[in-house]
PDB file of N, CA and C in Angstrom:
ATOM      1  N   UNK A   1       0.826  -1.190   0.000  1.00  0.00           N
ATOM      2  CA  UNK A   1       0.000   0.000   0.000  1.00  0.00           C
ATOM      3  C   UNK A   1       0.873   1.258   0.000  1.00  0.00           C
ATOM      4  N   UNK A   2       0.332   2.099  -0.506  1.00  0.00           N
ATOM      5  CA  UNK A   2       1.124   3.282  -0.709  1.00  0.00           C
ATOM      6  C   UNK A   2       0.471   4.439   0.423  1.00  0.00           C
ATOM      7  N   UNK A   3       1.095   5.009   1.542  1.00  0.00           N
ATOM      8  CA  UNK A   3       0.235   5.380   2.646  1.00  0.00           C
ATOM      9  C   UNK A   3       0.054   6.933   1.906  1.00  0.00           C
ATOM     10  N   UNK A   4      -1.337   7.194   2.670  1.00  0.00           N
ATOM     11  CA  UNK A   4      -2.246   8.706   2.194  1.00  0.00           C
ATOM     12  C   UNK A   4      -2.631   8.551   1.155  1.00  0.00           C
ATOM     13  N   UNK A   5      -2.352   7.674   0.311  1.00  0.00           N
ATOM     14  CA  UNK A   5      -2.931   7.931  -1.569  1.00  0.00           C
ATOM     15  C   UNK A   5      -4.137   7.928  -1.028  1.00  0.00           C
ATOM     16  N   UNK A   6      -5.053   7.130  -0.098  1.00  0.00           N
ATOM     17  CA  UNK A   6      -6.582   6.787  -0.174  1.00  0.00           C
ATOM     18  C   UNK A   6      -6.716   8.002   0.322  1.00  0.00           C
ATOM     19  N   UNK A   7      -6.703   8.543   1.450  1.00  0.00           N
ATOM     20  CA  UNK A   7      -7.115  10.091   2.000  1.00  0.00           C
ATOM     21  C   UNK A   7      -6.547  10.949   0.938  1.00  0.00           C
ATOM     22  N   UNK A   8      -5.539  11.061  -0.188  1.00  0.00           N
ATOM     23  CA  UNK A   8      -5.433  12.196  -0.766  1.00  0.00           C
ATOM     24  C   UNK A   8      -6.135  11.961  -2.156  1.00  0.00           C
ATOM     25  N   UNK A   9      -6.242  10.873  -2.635  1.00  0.00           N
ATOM     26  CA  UNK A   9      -7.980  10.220  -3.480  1.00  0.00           C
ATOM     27  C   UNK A   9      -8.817  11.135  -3.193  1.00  0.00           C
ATOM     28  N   UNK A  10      -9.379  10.787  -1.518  1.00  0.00           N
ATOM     29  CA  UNK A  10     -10.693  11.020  -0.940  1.00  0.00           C
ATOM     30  C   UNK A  10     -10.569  12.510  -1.384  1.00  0.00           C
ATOM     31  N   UNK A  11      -9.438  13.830  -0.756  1.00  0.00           N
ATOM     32  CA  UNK A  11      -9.388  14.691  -0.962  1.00  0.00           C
ATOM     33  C   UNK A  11      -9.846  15.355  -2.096  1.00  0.00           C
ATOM     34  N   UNK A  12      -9.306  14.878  -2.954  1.00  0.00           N
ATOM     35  CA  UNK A  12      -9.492  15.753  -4.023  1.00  0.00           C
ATOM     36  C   UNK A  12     -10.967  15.296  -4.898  1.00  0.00           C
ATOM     37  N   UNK A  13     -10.978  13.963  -4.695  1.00  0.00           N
ATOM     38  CA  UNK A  13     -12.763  14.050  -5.188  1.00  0.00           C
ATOM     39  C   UNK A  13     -13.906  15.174  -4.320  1.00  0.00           C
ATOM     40  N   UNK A  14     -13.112  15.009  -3.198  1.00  0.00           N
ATOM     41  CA  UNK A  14     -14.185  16.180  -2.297  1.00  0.00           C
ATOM     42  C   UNK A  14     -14.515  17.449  -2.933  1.00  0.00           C
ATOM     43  N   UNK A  15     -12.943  17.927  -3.192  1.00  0.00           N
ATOM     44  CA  UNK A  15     -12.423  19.289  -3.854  1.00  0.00           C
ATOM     45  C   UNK A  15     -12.894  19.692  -5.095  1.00  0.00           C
ATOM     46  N   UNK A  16     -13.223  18.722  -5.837  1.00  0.00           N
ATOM     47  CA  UNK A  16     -13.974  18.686  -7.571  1.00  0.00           C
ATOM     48  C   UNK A  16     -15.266  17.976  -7.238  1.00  0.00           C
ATOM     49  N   UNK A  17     -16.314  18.515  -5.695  1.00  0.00           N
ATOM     50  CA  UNK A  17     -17.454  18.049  -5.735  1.00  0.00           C
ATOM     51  C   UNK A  17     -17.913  16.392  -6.560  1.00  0.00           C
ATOM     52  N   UNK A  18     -17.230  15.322  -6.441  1.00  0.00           N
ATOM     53  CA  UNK A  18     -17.711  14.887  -7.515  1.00  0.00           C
ATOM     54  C   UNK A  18     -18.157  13.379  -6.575  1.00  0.00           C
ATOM     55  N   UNK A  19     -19.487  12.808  -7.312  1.00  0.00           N
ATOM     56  CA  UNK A  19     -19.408  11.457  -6.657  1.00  0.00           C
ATOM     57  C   UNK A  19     -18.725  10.415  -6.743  1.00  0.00           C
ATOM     58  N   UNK A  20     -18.465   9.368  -5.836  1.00  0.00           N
ATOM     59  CA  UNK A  20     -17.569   8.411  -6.781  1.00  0.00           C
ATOM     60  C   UNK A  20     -18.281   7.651  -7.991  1.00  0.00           C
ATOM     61  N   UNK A  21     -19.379   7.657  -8.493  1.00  0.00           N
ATOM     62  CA  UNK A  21     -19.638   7.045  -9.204  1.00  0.00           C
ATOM     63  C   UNK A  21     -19.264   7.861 -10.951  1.00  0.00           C
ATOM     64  N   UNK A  22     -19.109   9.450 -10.265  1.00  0.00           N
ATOM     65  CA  UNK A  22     -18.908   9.972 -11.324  1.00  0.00           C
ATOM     66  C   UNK A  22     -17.602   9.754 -11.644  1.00  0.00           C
ATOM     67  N   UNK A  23     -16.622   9.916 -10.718  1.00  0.00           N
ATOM     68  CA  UNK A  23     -15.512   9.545 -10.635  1.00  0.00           C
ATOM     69  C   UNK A  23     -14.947   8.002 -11.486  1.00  0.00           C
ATOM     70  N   UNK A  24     -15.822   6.968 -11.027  1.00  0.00           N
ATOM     71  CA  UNK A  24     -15.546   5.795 -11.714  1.00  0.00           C
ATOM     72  C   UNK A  24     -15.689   5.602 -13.499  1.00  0.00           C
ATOM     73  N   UNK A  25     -16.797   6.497 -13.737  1.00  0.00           N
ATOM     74  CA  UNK A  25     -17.283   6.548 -15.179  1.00  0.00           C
ATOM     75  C   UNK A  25     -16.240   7.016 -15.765  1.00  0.00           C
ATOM     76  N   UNK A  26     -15.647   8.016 -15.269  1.00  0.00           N
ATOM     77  CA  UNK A  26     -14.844   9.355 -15.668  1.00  0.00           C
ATOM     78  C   UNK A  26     -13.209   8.412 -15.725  1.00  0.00           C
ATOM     79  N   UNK A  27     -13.172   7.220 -15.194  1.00  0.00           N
ATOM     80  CA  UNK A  27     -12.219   6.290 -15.280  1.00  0.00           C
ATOM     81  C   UNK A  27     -12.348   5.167 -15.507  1.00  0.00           C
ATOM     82  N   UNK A  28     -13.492   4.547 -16.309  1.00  0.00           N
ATOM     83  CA  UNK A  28     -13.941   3.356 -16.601  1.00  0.00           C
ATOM     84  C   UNK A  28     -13.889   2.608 -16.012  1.00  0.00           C
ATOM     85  N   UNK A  29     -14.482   2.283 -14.188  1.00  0.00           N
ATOM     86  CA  UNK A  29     -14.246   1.221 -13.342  1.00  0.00           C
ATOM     87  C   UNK A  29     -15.018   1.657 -12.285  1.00  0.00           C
ATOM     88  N   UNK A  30     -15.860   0.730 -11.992  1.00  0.00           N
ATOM     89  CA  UNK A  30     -16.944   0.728 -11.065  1.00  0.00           C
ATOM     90  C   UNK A  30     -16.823   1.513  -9.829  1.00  0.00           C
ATOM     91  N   UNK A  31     -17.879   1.905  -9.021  1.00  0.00           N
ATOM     92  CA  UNK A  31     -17.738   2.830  -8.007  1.00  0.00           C
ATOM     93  C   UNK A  31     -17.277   1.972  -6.876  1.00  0.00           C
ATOM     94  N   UNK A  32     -17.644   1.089  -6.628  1.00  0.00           N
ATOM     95  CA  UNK A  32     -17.090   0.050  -5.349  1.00  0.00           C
ATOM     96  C   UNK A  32     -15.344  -0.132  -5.511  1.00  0.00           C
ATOM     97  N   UNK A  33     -14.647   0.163  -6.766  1.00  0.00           N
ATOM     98  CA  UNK A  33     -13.305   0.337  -7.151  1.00  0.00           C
ATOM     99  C   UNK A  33     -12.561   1.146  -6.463  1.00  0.00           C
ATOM    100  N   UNK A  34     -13.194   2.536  -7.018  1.00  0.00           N
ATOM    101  CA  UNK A  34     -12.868   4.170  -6.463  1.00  0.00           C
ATOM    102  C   UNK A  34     -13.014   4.183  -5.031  1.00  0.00           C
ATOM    103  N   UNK A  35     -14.330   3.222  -4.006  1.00  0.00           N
ATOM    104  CA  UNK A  35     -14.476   3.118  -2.882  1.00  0.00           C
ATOM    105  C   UNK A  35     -12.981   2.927  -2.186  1.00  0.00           C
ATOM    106  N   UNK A  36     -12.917   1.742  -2.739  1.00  0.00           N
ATOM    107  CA  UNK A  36     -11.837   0.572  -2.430  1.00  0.00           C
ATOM    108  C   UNK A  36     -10.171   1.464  -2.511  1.00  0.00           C
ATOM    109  N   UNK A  37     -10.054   2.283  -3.550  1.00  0.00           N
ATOM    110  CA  UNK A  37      -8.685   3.096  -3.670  1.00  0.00           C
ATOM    111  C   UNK A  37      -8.909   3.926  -2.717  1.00  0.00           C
ATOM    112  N   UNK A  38      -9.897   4.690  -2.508  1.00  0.00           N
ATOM    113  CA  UNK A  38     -10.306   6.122  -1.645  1.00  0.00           C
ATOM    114  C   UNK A  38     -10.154   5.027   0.193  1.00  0.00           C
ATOM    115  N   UNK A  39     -10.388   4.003   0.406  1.00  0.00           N
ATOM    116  CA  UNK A  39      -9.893   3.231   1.705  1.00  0.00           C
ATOM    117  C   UNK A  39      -8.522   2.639   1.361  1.00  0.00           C
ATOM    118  N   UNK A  40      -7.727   2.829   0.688  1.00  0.00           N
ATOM    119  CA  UNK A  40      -6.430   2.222   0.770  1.00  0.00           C
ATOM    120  C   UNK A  40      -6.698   0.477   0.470  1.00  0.00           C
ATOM    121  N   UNK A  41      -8.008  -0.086   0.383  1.00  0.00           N
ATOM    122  CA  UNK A  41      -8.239  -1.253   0.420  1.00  0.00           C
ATOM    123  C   UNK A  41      -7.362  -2.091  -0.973  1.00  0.00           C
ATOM    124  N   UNK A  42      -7.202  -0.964  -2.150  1.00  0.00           N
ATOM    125  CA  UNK A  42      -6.526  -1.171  -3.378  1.00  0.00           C
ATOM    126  C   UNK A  42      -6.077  -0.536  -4.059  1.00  0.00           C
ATOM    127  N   UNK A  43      -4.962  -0.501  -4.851  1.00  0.00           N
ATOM    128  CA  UNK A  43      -4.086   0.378  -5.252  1.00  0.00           C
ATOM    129  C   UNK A  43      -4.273   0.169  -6.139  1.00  0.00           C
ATOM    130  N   UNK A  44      -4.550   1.621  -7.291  1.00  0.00           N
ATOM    131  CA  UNK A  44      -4.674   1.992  -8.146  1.00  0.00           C
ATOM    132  C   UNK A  44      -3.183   1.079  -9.682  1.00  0.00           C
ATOM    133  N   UNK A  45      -4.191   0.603 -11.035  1.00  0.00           N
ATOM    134  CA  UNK A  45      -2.613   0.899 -11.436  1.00  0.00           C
ATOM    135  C   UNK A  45      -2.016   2.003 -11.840  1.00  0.00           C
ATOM    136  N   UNK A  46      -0.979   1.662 -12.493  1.00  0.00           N
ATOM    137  CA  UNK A  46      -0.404   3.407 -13.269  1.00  0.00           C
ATOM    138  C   UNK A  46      -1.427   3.715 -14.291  1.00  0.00           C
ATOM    139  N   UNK A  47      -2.122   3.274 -14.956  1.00  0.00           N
ATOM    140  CA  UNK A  47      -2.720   4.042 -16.009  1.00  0.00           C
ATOM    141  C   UNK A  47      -3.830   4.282 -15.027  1.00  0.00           C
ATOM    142  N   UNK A  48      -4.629   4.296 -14.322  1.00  0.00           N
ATOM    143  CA  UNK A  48      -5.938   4.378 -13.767  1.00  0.00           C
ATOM    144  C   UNK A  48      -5.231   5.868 -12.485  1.00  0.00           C
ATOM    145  N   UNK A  49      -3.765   5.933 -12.023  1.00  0.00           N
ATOM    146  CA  UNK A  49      -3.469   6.504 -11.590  1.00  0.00           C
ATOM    147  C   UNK A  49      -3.389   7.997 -12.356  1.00  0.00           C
ATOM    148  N   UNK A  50      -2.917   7.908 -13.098  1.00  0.00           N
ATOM    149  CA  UNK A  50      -2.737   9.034 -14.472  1.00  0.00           C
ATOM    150  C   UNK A  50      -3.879   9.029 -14.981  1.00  0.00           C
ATOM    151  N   UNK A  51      -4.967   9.061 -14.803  1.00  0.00           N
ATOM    152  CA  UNK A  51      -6.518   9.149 -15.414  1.00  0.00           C
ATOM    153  C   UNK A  51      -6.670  10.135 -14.140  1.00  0.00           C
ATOM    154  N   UNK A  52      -6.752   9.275 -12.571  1.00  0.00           N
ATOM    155  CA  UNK A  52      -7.082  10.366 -11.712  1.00  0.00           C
ATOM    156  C   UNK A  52      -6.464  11.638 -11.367  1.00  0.00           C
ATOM    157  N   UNK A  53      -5.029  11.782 -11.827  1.00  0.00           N
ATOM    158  CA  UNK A  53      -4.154  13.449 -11.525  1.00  0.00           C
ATOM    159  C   UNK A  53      -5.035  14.147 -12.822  1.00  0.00           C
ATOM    160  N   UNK A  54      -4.904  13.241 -13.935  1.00  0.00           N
ATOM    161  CA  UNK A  54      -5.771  14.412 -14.616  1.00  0.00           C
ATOM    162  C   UNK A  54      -7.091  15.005 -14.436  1.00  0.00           C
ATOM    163  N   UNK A  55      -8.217  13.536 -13.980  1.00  0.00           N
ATOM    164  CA  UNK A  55      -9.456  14.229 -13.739  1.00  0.00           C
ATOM    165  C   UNK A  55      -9.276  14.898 -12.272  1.00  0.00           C
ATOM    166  N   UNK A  56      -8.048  15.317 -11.261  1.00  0.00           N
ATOM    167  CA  UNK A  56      -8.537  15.702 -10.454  1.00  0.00           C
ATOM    168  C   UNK A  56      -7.474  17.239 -10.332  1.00  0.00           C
ATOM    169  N   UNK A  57      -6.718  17.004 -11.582  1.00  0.00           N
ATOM    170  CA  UNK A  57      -6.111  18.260 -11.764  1.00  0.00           C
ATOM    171  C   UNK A  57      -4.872  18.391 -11.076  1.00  0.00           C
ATOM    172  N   UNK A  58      -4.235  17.216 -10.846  1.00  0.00           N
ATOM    173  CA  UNK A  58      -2.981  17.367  -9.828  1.00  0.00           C
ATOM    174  C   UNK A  58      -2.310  16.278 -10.492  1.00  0.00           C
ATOM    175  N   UNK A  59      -1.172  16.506  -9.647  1.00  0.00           N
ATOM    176  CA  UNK A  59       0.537  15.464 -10.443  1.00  0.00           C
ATOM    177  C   UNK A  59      -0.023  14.090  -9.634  1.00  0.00           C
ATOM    178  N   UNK A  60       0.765  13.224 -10.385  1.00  0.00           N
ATOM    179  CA  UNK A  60       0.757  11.716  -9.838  1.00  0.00           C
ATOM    180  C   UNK A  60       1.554  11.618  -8.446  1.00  0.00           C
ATOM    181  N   UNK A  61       2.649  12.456  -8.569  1.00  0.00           N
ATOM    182  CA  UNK A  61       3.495  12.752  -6.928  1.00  0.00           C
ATOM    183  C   UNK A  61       2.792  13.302  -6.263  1.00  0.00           C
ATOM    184  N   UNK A  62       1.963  14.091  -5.974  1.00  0.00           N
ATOM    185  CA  UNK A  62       1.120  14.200  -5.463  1.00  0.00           C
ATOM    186  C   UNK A  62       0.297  13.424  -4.519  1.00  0.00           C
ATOM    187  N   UNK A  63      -0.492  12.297  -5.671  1.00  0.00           N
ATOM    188  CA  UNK A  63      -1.307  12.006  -4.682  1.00  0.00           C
ATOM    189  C   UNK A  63      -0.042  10.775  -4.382  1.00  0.00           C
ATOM    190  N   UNK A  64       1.034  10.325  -4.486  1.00  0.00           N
ATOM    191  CA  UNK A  64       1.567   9.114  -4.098  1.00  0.00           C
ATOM    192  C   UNK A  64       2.552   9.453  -2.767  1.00  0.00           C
ATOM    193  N   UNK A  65       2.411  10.760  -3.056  1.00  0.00           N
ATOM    194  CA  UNK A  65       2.519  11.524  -1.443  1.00  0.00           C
ATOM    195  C   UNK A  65       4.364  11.824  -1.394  1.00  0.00           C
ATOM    196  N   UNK A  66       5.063  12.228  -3.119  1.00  0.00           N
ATOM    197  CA  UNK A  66       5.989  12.743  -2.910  1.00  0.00           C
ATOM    198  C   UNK A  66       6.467  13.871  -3.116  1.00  0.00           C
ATOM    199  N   UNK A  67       5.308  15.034  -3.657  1.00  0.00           N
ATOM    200  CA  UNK A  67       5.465  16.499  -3.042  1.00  0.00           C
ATOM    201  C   UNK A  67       5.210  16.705  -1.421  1.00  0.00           C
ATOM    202  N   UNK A  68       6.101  17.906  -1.723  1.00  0.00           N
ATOM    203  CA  UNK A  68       6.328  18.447  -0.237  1.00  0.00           C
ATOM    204  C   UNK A  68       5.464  19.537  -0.093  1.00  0.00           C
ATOM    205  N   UNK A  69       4.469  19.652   0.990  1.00  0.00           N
ATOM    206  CA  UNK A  69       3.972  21.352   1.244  1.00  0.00           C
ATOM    207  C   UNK A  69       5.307  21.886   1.816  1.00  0.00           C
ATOM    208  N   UNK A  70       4.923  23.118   1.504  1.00  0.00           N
ATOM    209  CA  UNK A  70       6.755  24.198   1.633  1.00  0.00           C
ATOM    210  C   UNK A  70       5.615  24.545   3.732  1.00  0.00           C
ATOM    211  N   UNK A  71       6.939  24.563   4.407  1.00  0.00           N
ATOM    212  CA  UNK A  71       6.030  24.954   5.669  1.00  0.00           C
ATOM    213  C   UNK A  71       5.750  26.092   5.756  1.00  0.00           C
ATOM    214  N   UNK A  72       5.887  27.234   4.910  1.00  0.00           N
ATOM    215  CA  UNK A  72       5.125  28.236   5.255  1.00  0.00           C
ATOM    216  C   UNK A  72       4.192  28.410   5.063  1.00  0.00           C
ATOM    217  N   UNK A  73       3.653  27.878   4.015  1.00  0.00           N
ATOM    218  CA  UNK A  73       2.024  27.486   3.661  1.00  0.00           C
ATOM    219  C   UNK A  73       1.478  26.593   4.211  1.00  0.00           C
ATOM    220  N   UNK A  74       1.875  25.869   5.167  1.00  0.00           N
ATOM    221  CA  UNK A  74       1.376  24.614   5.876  1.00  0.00           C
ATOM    222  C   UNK A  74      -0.297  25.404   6.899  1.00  0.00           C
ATOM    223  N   UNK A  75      -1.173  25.419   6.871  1.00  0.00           N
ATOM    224  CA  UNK A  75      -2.034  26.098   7.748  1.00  0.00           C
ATOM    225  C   UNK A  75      -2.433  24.264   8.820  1.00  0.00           C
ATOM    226  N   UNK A  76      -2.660  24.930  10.281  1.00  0.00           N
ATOM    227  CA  UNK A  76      -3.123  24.208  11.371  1.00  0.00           C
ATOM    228  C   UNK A  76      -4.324  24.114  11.538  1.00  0.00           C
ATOM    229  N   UNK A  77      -5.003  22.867  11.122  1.00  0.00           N
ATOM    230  CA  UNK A  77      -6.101  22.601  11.118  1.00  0.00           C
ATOM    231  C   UNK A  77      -6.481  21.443  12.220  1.00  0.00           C
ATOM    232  N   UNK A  78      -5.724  21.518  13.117  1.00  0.00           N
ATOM    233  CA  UNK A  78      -5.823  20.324  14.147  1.00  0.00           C
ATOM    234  C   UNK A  78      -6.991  20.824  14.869  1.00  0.00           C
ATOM    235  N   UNK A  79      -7.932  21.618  15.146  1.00  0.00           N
ATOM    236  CA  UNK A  79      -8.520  22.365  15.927  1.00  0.00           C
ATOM    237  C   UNK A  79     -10.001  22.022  14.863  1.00  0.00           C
ATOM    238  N   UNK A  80      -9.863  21.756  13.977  1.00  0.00           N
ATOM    239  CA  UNK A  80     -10.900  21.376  12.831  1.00  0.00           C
ATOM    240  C   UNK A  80     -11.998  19.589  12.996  1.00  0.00           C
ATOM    241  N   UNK A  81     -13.014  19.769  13.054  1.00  0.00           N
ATOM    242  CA  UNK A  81     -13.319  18.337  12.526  1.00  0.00           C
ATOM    243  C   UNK A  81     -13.597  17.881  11.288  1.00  0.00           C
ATOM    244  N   UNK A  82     -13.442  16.450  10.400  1.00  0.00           N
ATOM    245  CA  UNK A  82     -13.558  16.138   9.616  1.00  0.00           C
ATOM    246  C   UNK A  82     -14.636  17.203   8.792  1.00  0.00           C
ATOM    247  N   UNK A  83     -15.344  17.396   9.152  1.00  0.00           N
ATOM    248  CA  UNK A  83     -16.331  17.815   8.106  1.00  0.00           C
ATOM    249  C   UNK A  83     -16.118  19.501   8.028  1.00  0.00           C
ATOM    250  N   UNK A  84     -15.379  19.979   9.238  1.00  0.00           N
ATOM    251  CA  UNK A  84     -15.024  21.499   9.229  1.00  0.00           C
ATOM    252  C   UNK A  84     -13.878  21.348   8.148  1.00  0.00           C
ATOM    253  N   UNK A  85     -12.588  19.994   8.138  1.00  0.00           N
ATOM    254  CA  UNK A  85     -12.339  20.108   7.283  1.00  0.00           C
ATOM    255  C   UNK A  85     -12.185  20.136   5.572  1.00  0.00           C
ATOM    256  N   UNK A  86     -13.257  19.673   5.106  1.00  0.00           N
ATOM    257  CA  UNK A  86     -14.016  19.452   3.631  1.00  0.00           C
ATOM    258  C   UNK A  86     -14.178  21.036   3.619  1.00  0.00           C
ATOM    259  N   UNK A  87     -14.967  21.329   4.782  1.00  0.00           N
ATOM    260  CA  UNK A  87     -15.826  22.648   3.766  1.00  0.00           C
ATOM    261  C   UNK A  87     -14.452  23.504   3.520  1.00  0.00           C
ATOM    262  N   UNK A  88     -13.574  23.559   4.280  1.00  0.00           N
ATOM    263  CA  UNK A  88     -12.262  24.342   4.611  1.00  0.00           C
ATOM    264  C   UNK A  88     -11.319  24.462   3.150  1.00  0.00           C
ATOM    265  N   UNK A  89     -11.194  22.962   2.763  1.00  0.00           N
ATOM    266  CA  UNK A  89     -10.943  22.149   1.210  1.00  0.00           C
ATOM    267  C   UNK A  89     -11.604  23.317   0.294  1.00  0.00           C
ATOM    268  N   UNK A  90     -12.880  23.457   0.215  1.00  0.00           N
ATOM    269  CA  UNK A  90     -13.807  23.634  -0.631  1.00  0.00           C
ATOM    270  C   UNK A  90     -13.913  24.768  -0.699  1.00  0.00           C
ATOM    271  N   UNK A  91     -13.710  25.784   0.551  1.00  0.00           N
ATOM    272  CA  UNK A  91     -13.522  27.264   0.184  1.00  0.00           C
ATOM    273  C   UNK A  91     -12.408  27.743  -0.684  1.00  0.00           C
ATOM    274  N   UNK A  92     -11.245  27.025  -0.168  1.00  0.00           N
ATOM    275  CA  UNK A  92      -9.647  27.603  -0.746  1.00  0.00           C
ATOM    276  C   UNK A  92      -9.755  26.467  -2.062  1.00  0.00           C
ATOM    277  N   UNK A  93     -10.183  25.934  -2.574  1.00  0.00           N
ATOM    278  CA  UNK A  93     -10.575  25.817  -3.661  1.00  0.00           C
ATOM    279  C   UNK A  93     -11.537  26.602  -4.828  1.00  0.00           C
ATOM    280  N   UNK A  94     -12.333  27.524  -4.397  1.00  0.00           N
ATOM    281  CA  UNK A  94     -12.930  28.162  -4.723  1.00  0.00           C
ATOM    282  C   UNK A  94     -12.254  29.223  -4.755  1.00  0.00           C
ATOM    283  N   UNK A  95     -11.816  29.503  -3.961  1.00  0.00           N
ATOM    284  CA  UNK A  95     -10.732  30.859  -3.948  1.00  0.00           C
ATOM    285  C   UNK A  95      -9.436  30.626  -5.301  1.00  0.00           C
ATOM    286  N   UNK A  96      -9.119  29.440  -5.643  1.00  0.00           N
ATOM    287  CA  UNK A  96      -8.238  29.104  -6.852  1.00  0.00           C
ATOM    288  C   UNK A  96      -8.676  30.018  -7.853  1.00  0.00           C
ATOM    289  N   UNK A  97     -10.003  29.657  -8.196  1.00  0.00           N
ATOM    290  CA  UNK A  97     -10.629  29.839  -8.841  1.00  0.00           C
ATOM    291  C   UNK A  97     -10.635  30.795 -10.142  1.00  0.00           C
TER     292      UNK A  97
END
């Protein structure tokens, strides 16, 4: 297993609003698949990997967790719960914009 790919999966489908089922279409492989990568339960291959940086707009290092955030941009969200953190995702995503 490759650790965080499933939470940084989960992430960024959050971030591009999208369901997993849309997600699966959008990569030709069932939603119980995308489930299964988004829990670490299964690892993506390389081509199904390079389908998701593109539909989710980010590098393959990325989600395989070998970019670095620079620490000055690092913001502390320990004070956050799961769902404070999505919407949190979803603003500064919007702010990209």
């Amino acid at each position: 297993m490759i650790y965080g790919l499933g939470e940084r999966l989960l992430e960024q489908r959050m971030l591009k609003n999208l369901s997993q089922k849309e997600v699966a279409d959008a990569i030709s492989v069932s939603p119980s698949i995308v489930s299964n990568y988004e829990r670490s339960e299964r690892v993506p291959s390389l081509e199904i990997l390079m389908s998701l940086a593109r539909l989710y707009q980010c590098s393959t290092d990325y989600l395989l967790g070998f970019e670095k955030i620079e620490t000055d941009k690092q913001l502390d969200v320990s004070m956050l719960n799961d769902e404070q953190k999505i919407l949190l995702q979803h603003f500064l995503y919007g702010l990209r914009k």
